[in-house]
PDB file of N, CA and C in Angstrom:
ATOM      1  N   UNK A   1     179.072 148.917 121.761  1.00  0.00           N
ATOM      2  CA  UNK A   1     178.229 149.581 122.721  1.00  0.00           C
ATOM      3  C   UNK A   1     178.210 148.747 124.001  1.00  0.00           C
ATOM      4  N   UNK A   2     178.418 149.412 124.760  1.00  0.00           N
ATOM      5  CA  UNK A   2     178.319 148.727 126.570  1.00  0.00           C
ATOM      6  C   UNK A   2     176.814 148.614 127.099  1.00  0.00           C
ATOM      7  N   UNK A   3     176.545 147.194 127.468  1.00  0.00           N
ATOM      8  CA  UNK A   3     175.345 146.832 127.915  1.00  0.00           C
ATOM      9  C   UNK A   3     175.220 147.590 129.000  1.00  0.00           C
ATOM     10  N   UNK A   4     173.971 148.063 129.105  1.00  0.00           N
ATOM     11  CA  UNK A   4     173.378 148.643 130.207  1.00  0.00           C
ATOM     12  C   UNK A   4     173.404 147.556 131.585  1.00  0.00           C
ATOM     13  N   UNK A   5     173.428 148.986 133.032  1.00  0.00           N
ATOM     14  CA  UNK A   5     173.517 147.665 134.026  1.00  0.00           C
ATOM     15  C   UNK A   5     171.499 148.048 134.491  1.00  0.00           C
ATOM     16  N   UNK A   6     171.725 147.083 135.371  1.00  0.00           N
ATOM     17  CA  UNK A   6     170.262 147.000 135.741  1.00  0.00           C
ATOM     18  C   UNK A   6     169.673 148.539 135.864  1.00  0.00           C
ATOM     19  N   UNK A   7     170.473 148.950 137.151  1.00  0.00           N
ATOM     20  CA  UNK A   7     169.957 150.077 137.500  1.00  0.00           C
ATOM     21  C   UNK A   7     169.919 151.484 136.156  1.00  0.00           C
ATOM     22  N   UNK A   8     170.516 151.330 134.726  1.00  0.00           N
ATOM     23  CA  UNK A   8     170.688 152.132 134.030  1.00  0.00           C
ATOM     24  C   UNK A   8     169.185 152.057 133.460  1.00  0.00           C
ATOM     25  N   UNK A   9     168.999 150.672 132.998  1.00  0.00           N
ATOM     26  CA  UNK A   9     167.503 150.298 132.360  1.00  0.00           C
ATOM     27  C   UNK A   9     166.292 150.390 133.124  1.00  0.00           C
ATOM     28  N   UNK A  10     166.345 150.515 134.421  1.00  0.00           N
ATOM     29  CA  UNK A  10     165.168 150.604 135.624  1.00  0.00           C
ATOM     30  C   UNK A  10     164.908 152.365 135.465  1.00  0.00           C
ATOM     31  N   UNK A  11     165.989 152.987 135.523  1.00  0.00           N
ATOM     32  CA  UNK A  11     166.232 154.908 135.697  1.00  0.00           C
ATOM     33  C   UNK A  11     165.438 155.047 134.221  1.00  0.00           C
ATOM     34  N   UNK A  12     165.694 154.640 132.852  1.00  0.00           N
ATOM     35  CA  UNK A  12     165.676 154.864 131.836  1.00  0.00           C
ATOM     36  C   UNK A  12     164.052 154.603 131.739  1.00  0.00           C
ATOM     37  N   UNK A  13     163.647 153.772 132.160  1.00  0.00           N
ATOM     38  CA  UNK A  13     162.120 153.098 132.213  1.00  0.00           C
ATOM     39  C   UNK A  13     161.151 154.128 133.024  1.00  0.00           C
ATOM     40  N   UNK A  14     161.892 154.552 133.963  1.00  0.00           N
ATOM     41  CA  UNK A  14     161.401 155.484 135.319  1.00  0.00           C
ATOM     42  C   UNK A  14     161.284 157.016 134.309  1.00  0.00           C
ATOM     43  N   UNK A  15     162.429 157.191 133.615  1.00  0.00           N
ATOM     44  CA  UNK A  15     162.041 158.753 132.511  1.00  0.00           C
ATOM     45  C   UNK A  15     160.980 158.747 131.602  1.00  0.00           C
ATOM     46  N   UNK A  16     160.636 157.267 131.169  1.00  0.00           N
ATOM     47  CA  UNK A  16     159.827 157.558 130.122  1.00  0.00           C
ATOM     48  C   UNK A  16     158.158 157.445 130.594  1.00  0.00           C
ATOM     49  N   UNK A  17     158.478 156.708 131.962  1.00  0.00           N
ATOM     50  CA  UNK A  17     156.977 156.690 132.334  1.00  0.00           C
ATOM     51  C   UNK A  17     156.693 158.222 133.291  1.00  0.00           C
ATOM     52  N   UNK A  18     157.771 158.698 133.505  1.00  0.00           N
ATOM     53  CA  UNK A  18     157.503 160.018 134.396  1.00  0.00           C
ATOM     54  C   UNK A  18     156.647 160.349 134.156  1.00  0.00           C
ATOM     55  N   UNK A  19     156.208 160.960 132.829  1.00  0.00           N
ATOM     56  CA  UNK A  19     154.849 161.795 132.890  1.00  0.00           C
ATOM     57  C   UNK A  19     153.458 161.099 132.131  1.00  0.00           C
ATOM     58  N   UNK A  20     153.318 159.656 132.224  1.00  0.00           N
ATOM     59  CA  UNK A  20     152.342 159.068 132.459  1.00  0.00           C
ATOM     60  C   UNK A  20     151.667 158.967 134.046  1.00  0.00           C
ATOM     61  N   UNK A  21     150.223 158.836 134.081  1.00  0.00           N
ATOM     62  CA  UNK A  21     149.299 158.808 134.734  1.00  0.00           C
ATOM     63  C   UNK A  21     148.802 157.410 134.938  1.00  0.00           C
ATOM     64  N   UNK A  22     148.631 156.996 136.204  1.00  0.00           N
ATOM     65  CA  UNK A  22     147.789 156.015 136.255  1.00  0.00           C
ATOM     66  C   UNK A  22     146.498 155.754 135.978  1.00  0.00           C
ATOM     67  N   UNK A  23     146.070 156.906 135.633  1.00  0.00           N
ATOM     68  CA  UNK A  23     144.433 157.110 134.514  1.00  0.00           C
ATOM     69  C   UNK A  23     145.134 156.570 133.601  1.00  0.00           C
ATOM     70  N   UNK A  24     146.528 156.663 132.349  1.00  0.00           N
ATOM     71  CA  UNK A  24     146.605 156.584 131.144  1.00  0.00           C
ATOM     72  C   UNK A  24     147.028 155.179 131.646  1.00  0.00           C
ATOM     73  N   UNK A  25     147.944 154.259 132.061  1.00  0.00           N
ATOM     74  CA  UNK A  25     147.674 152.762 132.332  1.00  0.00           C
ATOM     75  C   UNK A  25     146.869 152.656 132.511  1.00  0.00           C
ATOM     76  N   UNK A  26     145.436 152.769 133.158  1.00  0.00           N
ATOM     77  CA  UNK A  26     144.434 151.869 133.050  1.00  0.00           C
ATOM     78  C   UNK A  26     143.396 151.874 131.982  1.00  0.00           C
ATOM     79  N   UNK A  27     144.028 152.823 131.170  1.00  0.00           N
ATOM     80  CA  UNK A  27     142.836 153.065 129.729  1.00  0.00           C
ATOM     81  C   UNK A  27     143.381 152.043 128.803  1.00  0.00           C
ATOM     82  N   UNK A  28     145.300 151.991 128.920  1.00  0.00           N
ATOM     83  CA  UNK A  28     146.311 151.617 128.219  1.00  0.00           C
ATOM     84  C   UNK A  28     145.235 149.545 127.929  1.00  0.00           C
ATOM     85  N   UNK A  29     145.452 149.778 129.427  1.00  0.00           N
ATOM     86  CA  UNK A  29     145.518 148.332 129.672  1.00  0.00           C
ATOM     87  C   UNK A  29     143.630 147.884 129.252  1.00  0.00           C
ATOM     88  N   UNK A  30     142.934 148.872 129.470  1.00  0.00           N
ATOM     89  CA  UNK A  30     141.389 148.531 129.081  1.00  0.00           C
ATOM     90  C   UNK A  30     141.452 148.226 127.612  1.00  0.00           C
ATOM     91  N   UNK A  31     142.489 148.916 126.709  1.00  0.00           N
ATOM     92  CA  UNK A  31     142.381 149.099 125.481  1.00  0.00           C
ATOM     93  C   UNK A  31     143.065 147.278 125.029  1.00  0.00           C
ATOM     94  N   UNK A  32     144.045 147.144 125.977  1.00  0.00           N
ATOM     95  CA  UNK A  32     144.580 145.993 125.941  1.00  0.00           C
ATOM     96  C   UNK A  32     143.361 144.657 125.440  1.00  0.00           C
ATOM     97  N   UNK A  33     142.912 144.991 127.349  1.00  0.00           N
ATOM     98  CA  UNK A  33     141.924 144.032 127.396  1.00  0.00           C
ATOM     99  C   UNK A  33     140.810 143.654 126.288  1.00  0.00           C
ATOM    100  N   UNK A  34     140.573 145.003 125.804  1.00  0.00           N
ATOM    101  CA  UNK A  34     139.101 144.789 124.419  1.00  0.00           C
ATOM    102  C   UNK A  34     139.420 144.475 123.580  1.00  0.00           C
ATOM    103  N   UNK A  35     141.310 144.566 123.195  1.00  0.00           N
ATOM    104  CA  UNK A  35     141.619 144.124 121.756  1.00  0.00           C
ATOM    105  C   UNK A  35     141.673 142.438 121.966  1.00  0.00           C
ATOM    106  N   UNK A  36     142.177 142.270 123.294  1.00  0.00           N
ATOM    107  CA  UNK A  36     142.273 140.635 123.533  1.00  0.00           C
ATOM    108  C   UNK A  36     141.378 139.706 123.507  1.00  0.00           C
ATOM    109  N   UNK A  37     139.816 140.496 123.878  1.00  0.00           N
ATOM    110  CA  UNK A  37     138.737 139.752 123.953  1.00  0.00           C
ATOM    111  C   UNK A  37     137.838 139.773 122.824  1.00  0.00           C
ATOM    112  N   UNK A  38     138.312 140.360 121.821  1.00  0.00           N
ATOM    113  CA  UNK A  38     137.974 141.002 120.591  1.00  0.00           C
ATOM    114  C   UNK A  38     138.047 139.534 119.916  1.00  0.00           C
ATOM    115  N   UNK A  39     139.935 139.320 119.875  1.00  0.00           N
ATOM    116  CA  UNK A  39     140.359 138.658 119.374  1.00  0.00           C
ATOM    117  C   UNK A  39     140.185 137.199 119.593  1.00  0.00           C
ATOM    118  N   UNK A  40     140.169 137.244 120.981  1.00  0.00           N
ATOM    119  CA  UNK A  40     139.638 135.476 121.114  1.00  0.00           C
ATOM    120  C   UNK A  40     138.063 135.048 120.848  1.00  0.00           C
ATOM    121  N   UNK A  41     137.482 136.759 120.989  1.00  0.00           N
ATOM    122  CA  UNK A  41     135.825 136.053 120.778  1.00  0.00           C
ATOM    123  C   UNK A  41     136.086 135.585 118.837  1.00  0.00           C
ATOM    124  N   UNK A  42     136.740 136.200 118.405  1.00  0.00           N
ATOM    125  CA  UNK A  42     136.887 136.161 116.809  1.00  0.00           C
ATOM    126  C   UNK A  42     137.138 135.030 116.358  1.00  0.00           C
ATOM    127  N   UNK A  43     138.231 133.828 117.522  1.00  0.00           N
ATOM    128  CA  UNK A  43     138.688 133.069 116.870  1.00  0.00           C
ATOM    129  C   UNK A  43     137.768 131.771 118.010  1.00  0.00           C
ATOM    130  N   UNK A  44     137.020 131.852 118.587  1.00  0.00           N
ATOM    131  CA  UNK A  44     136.220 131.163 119.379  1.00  0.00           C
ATOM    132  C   UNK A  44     134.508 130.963 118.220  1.00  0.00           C
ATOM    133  N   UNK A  45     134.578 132.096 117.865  1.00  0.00           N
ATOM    134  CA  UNK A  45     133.593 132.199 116.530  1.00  0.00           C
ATOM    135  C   UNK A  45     134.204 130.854 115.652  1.00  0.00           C
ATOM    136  N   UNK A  46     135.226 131.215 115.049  1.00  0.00           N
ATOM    137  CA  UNK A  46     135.814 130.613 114.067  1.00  0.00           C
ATOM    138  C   UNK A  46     135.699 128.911 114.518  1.00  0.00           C
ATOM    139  N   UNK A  47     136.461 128.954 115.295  1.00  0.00           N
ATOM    140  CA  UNK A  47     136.202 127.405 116.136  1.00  0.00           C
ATOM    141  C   UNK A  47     135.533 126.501 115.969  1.00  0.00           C
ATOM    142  N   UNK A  48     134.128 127.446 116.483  1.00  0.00           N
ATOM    143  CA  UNK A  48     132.909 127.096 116.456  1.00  0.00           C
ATOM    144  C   UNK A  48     132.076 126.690 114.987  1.00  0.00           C
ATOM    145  N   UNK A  49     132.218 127.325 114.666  1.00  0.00           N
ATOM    146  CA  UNK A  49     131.978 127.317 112.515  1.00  0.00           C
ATOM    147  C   UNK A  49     132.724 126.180 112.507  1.00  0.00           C
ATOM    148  N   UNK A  50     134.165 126.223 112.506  1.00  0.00           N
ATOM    149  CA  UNK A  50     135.077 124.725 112.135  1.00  0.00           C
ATOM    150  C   UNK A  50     134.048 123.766 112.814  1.00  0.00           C
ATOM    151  N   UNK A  51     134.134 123.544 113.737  1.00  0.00           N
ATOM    152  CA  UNK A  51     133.603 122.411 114.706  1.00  0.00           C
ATOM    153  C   UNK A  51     132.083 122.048 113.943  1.00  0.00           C
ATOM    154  N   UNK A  52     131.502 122.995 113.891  1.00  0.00           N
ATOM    155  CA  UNK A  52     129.911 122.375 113.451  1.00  0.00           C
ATOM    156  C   UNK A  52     130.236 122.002 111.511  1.00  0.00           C
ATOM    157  N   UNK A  53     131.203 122.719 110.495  1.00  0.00           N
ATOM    158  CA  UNK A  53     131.227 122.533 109.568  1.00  0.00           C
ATOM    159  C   UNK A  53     132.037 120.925 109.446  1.00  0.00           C
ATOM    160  N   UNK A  54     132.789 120.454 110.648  1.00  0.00           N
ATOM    161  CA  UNK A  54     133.286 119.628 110.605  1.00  0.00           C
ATOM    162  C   UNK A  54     132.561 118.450 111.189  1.00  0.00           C
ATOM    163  N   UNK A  55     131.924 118.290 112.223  1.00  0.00           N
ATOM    164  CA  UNK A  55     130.737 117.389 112.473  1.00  0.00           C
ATOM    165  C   UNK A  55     129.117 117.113 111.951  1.00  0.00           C
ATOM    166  N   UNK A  56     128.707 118.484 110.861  1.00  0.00           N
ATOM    167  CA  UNK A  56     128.230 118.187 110.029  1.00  0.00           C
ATOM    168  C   UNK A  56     128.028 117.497 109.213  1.00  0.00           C
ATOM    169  N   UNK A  57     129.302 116.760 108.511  1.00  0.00           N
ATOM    170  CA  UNK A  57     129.642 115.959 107.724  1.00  0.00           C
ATOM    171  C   UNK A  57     129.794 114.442 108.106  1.00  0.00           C
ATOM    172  N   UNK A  58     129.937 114.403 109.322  1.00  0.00           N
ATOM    173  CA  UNK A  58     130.291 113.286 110.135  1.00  0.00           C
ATOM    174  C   UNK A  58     129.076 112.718 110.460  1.00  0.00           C
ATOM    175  N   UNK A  59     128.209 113.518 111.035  1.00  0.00           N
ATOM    176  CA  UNK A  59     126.455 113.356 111.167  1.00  0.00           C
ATOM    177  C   UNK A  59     126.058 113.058 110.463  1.00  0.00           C
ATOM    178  N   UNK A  60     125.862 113.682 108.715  1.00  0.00           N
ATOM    179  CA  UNK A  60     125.763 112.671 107.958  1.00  0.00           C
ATOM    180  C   UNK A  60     125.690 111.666 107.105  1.00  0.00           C
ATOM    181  N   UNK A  61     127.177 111.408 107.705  1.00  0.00           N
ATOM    182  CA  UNK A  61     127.484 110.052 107.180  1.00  0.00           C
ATOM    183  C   UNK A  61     127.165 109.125 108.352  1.00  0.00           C
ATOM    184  N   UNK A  62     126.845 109.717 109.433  1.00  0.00           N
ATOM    185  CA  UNK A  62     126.701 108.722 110.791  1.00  0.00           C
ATOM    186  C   UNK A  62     125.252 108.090 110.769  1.00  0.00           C
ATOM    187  N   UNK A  63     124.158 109.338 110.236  1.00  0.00           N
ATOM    188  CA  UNK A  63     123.079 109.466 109.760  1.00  0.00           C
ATOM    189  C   UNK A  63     122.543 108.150 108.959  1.00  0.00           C
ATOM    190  N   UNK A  64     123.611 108.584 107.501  1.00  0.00           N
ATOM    191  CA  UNK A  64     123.340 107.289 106.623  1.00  0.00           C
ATOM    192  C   UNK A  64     123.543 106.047 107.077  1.00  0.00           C
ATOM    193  N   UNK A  65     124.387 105.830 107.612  1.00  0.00           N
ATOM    194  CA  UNK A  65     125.145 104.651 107.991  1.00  0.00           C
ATOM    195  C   UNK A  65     123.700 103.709 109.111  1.00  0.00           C
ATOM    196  N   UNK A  66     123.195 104.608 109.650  1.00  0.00           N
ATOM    197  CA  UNK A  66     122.220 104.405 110.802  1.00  0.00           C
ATOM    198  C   UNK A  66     121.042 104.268 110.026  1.00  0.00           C
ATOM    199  N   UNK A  67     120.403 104.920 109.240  1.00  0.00           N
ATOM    200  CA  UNK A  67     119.871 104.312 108.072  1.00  0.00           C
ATOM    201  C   UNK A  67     119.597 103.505 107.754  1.00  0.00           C
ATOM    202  N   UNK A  68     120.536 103.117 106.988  1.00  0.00           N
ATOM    203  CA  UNK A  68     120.759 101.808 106.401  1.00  0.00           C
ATOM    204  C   UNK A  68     120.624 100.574 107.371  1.00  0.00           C
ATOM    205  N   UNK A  69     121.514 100.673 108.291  1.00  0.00           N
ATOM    206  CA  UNK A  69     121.135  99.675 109.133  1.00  0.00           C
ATOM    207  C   UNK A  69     119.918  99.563 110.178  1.00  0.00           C
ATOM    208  N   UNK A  70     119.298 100.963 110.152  1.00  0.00           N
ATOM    209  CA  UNK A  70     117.831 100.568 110.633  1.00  0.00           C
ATOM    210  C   UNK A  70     117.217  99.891 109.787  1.00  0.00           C
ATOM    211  N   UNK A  71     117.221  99.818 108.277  1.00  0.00           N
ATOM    212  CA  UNK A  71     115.914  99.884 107.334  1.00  0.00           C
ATOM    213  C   UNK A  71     116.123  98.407 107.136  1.00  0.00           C
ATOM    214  N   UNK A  72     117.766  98.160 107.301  1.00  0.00           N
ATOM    215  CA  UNK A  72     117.589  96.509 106.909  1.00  0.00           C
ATOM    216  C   UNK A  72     117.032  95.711 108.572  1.00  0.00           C
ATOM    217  N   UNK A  73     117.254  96.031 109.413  1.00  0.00           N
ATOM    218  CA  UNK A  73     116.478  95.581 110.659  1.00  0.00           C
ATOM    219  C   UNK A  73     115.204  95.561 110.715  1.00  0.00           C
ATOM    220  N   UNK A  74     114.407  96.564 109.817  1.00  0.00           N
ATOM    221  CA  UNK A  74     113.247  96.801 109.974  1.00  0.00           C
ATOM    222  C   UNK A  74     112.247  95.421 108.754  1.00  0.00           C
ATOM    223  N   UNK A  75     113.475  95.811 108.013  1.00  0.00           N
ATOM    224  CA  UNK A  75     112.995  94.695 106.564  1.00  0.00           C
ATOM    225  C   UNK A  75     112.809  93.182 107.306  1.00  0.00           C
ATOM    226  N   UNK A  76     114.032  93.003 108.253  1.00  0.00           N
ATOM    227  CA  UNK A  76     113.862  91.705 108.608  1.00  0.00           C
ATOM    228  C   UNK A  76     113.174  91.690 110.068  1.00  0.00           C
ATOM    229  N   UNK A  77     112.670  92.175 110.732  1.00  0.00           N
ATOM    230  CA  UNK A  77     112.030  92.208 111.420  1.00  0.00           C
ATOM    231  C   UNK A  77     110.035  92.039 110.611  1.00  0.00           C
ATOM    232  N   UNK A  78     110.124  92.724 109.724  1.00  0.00           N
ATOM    233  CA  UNK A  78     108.595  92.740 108.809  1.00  0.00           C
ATOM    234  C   UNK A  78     108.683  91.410 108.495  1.00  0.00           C
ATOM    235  N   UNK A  79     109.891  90.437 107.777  1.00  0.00           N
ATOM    236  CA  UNK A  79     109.777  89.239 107.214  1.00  0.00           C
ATOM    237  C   UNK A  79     109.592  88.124 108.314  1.00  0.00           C
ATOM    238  N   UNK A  80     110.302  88.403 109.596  1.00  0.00           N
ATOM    239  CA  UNK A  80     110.068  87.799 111.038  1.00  0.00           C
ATOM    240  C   UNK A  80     108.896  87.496 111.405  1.00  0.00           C
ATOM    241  N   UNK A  81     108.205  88.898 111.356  1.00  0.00           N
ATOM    242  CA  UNK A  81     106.988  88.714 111.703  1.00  0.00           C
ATOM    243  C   UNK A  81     105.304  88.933 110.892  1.00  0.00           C
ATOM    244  N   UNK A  82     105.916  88.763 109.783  1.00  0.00           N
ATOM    245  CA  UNK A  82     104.691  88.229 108.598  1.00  0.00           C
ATOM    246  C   UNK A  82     104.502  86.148 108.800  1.00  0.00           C
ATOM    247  N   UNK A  83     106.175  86.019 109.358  1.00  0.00           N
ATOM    248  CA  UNK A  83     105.926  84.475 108.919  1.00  0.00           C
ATOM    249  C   UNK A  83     105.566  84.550 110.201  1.00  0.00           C
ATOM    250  N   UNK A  84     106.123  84.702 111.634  1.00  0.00           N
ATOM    251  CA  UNK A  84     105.373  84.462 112.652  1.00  0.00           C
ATOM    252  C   UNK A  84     103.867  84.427 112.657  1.00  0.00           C
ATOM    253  N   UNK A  85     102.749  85.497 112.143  1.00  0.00           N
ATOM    254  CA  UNK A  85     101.871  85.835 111.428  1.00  0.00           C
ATOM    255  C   UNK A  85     101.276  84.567 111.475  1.00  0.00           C
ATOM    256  N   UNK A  86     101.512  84.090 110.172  1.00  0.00           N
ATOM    257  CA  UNK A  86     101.214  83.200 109.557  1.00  0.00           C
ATOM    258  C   UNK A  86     101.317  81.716 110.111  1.00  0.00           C
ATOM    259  N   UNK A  87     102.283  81.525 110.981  1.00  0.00           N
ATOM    260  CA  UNK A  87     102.709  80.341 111.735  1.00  0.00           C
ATOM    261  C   UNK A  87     101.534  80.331 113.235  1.00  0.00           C
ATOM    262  N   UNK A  88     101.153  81.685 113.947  1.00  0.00           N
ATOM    263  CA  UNK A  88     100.556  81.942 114.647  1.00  0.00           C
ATOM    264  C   UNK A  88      98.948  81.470 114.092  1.00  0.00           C
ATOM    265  N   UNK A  89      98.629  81.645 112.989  1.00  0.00           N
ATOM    266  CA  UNK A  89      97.240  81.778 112.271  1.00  0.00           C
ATOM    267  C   UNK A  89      97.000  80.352 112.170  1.00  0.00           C
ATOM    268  N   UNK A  90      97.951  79.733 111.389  1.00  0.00           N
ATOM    269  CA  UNK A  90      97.705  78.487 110.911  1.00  0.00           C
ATOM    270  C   UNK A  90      97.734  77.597 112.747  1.00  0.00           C
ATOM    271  N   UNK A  91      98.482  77.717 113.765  1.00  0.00           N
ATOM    272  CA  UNK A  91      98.631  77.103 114.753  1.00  0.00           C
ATOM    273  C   UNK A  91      97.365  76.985 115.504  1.00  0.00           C
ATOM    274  N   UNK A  92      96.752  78.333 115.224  1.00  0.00           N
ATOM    275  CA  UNK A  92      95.276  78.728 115.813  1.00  0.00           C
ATOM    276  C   UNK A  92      93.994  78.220 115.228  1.00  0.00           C
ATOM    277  N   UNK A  93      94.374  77.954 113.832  1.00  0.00           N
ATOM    278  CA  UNK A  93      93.405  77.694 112.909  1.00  0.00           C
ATOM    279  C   UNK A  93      93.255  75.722 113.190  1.00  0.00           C
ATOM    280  N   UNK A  94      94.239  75.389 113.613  1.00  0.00           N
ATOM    281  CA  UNK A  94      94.754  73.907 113.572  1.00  0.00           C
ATOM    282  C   UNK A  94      93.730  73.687 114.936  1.00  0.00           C
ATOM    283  N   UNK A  95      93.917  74.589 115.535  1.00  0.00           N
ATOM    284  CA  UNK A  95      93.499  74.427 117.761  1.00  0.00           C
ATOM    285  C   UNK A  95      91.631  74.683 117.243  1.00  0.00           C
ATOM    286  N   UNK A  96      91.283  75.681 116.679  1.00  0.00           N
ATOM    287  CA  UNK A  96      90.037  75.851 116.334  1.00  0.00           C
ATOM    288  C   UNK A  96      89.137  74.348 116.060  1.00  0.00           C
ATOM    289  N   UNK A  97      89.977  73.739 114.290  1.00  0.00           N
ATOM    290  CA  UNK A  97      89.289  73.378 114.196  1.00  0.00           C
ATOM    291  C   UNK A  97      89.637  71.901 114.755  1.00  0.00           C
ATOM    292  N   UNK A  98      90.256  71.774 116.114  1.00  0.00           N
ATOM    293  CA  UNK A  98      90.355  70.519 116.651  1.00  0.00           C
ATOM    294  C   UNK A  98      89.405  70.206 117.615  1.00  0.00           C
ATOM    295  N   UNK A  99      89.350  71.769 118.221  1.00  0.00           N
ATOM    296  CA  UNK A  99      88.013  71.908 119.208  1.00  0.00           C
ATOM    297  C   UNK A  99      86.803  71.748 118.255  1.00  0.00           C
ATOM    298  N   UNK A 100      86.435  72.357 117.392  1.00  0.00           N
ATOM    299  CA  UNK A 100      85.086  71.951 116.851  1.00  0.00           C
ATOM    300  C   UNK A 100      84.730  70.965 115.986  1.00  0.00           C
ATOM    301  N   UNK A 101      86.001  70.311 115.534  1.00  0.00           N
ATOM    302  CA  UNK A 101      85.253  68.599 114.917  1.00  0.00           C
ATOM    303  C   UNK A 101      84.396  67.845 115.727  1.00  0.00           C
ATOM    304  N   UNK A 102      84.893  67.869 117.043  1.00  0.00           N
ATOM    305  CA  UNK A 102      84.140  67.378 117.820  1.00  0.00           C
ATOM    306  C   UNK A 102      82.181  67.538 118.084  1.00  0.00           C
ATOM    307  N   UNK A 103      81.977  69.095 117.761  1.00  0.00           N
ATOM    308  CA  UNK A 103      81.110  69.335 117.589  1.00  0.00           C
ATOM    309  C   UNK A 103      80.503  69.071 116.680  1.00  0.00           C
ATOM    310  N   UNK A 104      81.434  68.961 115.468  1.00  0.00           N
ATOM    311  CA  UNK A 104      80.601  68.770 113.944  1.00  0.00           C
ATOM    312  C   UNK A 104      80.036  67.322 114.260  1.00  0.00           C
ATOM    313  N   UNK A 105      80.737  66.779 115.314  1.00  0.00           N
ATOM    314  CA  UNK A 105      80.040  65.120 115.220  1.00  0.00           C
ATOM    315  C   UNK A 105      79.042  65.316 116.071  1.00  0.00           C
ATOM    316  N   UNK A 106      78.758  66.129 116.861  1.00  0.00           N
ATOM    317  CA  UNK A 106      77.965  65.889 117.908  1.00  0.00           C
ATOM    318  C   UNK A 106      76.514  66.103 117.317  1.00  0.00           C
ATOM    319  N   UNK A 107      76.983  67.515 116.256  1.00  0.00           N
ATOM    320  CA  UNK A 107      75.635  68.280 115.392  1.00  0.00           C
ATOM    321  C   UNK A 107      75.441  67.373 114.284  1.00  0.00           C
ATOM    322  N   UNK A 108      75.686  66.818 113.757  1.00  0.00           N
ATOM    323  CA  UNK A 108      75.759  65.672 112.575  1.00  0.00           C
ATOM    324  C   UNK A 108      74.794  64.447 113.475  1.00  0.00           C
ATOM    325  N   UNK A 109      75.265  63.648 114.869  1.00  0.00           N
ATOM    326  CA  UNK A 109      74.404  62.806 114.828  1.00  0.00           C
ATOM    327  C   UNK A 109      72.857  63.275 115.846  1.00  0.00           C
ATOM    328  N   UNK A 110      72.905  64.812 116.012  1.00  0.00           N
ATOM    329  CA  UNK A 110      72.025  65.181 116.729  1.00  0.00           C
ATOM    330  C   UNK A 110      70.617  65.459 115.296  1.00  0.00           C
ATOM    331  N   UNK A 111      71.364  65.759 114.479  1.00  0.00           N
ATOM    332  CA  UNK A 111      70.912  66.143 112.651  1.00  0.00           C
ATOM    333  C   UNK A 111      70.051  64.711 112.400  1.00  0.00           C
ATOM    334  N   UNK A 112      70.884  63.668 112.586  1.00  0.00           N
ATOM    335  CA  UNK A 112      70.607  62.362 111.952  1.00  0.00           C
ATOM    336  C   UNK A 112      69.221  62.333 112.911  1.00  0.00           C
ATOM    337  N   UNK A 113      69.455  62.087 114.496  1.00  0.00           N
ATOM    338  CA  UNK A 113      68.234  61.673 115.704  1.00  0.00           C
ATOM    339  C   UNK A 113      67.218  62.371 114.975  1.00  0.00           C
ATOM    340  N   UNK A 114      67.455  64.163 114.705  1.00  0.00           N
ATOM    341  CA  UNK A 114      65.887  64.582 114.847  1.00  0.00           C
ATOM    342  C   UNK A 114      65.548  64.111 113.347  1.00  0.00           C
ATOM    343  N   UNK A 115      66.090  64.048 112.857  1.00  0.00           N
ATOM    344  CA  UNK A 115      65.401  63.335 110.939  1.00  0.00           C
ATOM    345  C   UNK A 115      64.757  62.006 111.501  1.00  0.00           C
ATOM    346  N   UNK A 116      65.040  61.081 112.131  1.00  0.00           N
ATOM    347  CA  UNK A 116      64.574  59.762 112.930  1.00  0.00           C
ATOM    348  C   UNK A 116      63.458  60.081 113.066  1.00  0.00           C
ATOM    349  N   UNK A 117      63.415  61.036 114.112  1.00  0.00           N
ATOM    350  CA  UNK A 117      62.460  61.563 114.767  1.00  0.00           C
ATOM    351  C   UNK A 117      61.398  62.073 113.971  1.00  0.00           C
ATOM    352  N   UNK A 118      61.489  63.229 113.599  1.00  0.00           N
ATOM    353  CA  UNK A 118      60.840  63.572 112.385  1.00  0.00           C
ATOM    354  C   UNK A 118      59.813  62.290 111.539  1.00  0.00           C
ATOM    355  N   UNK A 119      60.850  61.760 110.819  1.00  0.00           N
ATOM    356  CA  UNK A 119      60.398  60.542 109.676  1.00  0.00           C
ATOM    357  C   UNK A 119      59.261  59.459 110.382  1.00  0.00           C
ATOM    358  N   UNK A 120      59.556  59.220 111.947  1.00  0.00           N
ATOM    359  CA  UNK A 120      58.578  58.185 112.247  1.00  0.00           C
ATOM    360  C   UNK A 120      57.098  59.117 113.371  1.00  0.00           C
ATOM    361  N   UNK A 121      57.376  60.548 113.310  1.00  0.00           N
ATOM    362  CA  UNK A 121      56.216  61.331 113.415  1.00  0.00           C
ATOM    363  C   UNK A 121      55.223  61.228 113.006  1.00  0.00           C
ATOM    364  N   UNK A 122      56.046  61.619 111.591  1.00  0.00           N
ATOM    365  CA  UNK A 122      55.032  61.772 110.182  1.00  0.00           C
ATOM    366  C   UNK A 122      54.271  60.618 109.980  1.00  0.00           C
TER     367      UNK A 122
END
């Protein structure tokens, strides 16, 4: 069979669209368009499902992972500052009673004077 020349396939194209309408291309092509947007909203759906069924899983394990390493931060942060706590208390307790020995002597020989006092009243 002898290949067609240009102008045989252009004439041949020109017969079959003869008695189409440019109403029927643009329904042709609307019909086009809705199957196309049909189809990508379908697989933009799909995508989307993949994507969240797939970072779902990732979350959490990202989740756990974050977890874990909060709870042990938190553990040692509680043990940080129970002994701080305690180092703070005793440091305060040390300052307290350094300031008031002083007093205990002052009230001790103020104790002793008024018994003096007292005893040679009587």
């Amino acid at each position: 069979m002898a290949e067609k020349t240009f102008e045989e396939r252009v004439s041949a194209l020109e017969a079959q669209l003869e008695n189409k309408t440019e109403q029927h291309f643009r329904e042709h092509a609307e019909l086009v368009d809705r199957r196309l947007a049909e189809n990508f909203r379908e697989q933009a759906e799909l995508i989307d499902r993949l994507f969240v069924y797939r970072f779902e899983g990732l979350d959490k394990k990202l989740d756990a992972k974050l977890d874990a390493r909060l709870s042990s931060l938190e553990n040692r942060l509680d043990a940080k500052l129970a002994a701080l706590g305690e180092s703070l208390e005793s440091r305060v307790d040390a300052r307290i009673e350094a300031k008031v020995k002083p007093l205990k002597a002052d009230l001790a020989i103020i104790k002793h004077a008024v018994g003096v006092l007292l005893t040679r009243l009587a």
